[in-house]
Protein backbone atom coordinates (compact mmCIF):
# COMPACT_ATOMS: atom_id res chain seq x y z
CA UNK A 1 16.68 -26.03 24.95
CA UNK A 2 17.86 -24.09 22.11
CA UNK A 3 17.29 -21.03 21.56
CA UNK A 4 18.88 -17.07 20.91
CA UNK A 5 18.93 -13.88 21.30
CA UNK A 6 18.50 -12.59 18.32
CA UNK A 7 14.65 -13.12 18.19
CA UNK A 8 14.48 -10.94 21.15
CA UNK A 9 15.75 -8.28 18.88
CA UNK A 10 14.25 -9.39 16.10
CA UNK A 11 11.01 -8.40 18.01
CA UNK A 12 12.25 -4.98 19.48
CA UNK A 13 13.03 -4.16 15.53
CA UNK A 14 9.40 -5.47 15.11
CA UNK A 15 8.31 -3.36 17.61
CA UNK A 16 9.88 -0.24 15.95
CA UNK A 17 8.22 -0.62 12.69
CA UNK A 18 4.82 -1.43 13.78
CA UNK A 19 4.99 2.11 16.18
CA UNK A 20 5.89 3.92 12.99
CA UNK A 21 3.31 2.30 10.62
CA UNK A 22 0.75 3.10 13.59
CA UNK A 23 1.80 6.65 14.61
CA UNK A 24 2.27 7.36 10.92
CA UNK A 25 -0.66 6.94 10.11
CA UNK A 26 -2.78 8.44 12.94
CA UNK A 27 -0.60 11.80 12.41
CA UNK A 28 -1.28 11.55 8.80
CA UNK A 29 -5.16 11.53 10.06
CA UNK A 30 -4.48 14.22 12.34
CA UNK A 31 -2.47 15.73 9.48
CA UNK A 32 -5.22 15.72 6.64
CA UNK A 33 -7.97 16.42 9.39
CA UNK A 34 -6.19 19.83 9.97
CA UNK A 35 -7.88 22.97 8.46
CA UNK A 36 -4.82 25.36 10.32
CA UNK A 37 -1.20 25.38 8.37
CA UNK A 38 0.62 26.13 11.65
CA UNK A 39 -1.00 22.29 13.05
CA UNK A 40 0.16 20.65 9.68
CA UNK A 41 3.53 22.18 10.05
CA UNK A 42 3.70 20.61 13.56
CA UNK A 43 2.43 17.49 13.03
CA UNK A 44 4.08 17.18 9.93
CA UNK A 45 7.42 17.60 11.81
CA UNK A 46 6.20 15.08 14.21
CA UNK A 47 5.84 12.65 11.43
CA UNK A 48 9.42 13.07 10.43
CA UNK A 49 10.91 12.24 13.74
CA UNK A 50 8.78 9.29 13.74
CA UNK A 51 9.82 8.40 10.33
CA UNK A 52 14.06 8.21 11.56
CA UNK A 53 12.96 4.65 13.18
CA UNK A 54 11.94 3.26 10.00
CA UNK A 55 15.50 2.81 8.79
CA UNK A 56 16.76 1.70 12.50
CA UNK A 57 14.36 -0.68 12.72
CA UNK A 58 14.64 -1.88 9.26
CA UNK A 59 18.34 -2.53 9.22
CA UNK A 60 17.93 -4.17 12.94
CA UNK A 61 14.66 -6.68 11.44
CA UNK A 62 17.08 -7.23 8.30
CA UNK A 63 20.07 -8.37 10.19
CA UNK A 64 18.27 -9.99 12.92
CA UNK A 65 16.12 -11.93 10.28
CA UNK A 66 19.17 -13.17 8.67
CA UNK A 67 20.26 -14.34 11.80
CA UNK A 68 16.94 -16.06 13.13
CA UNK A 69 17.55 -17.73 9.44
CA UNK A 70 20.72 -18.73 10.23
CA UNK A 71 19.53 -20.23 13.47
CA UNK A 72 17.13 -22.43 12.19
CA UNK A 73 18.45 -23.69 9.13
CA UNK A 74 22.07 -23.82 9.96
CA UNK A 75 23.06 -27.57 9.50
CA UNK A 76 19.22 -29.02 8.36
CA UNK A 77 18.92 -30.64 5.38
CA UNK A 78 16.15 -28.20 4.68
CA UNK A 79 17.18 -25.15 2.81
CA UNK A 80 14.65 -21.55 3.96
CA UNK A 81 14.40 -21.17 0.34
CA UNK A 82 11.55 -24.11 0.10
CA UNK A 83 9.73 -22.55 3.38
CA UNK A 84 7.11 -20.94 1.59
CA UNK A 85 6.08 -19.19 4.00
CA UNK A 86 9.49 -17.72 4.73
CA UNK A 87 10.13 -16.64 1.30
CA UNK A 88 6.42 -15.00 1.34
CA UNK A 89 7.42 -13.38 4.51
CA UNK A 90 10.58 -12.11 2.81
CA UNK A 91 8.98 -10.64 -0.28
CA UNK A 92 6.20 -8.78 2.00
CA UNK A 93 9.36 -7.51 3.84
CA UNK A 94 11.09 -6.27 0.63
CA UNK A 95 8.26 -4.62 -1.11
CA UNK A 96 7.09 -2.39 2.38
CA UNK A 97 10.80 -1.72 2.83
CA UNK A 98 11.12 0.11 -0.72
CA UNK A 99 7.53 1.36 -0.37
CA UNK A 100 8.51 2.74 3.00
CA UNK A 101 11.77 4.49 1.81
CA UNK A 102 11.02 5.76 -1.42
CA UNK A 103 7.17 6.21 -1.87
CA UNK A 104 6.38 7.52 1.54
CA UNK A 105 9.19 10.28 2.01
CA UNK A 106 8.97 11.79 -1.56
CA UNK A 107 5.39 12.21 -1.23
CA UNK A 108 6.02 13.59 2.70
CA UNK A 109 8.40 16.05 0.94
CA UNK A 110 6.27 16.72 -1.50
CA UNK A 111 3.34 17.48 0.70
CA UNK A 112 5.19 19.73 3.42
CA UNK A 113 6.94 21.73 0.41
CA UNK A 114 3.33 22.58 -0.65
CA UNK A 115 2.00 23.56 3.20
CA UNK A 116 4.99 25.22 3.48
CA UNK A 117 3.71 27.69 0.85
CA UNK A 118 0.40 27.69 1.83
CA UNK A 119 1.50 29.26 5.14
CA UNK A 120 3.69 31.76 3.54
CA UNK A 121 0.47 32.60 1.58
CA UNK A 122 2.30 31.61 -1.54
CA UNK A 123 0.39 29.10 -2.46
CA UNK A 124 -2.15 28.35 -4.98
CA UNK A 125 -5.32 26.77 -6.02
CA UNK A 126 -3.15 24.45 -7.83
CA UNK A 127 -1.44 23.58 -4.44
CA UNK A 128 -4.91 23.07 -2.72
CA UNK A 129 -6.07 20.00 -4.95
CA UNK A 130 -2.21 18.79 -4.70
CA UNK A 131 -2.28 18.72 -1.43
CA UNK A 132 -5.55 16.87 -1.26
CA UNK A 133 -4.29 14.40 -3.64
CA UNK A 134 -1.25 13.73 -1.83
CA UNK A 135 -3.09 13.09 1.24
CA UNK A 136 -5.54 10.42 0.04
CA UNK A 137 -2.16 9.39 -1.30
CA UNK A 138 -0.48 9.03 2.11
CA UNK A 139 -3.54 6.97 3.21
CA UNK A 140 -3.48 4.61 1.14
CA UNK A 141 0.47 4.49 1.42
CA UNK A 142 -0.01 3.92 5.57
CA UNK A 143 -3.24 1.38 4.35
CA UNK A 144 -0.84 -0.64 2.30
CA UNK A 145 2.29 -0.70 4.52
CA UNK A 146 -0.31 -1.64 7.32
CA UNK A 147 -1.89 -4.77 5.11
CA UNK A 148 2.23 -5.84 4.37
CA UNK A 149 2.92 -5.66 8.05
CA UNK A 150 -0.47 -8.10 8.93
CA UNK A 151 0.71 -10.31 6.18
CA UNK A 152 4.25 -10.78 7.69
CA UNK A 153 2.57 -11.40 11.07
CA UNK A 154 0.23 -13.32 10.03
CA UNK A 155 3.15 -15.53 7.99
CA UNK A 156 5.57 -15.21 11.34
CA UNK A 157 2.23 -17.14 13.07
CA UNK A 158 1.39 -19.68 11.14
CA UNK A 159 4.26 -20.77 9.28
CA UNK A 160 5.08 -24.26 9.27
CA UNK A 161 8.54 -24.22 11.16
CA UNK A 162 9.20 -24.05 14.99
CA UNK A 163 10.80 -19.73 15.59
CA UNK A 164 13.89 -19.98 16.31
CA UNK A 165 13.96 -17.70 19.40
CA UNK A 166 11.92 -20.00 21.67
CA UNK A 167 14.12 -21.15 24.92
């Protein structure tokens, strides 16, 4: 029996990401849904707190992934480098990490700044149709990091090697 530890927290880090992919994007519902500024305020504050465990749980996935890779391949005379599905997993990782830390909080920035304004009634028409934009753009940036996380599950499932973090 071989086994570790690490894929337990591998998990919890999975965990973390998948409740702020999934409460992201039913606030952002309840967010563009909204017809009152004071409710966007709140639930766009709401989104931000949810937001902090996106970098916790990305550093904790990161260093527990290297470590699950480190488990499995430490010593085989297969490299993870021709596990095509771990390198596929990798990529999916990489691309909703930068999505997640530089797409989705400039546009979240962007879109309070411009409630913000509206509830100070110093907004304009201008900010109305941003602010529409920007929320079909935050579904379709909670659709995409949703499809990324699938395809890494999906990969994590039925890849071809044993996990390491079975006892």
């Amino acid at each position: 029996m071989s086994g570790s530890f690490i894929f337990y927290f591998h998990l919890l880090g999975f965990g973390l990401i998948t409740t702020a992919v999934v409460a992201g994007w039913f606030l952002n519902l309840r967010f563009t849904a909204a017809q009152d500024t004071d409710i966007r305020i709140s639930v766009g504050s709401m989104m931000r707190t949810i937001a902090i465990l996106s970098p916790l749980a990305a550093f904790l996935l990161l260093a527990t992934g290297i470590g699950n890779i480190l488990n499995l391949y430490y010593e085989t005379p297969v490299v993870w480098y021709q596990q095509g599905w771990l390198v596929i997993k990798i990529v999916l990782f990489g691309v909703m990490l930068v999505n997640g830390t530089v797409f989705g909080p400039l546009m979240s920035r962007k879109r309070m700044h411009i409630v913000r304004n509206l509830a100070e009634n110093t907004g304009t028409e201008e900010d109305e149709k941003n602010l529409k934009y920007l929320n079909k753009q935050m579904n379709w940036f909670f659709t995409v990091q949703s499809v990324l996380l699938l395809g890494i599950v999906f990969f994590s499932a039925f890849g071809t090697s044993k996990h390491p973090g079975y006892f």
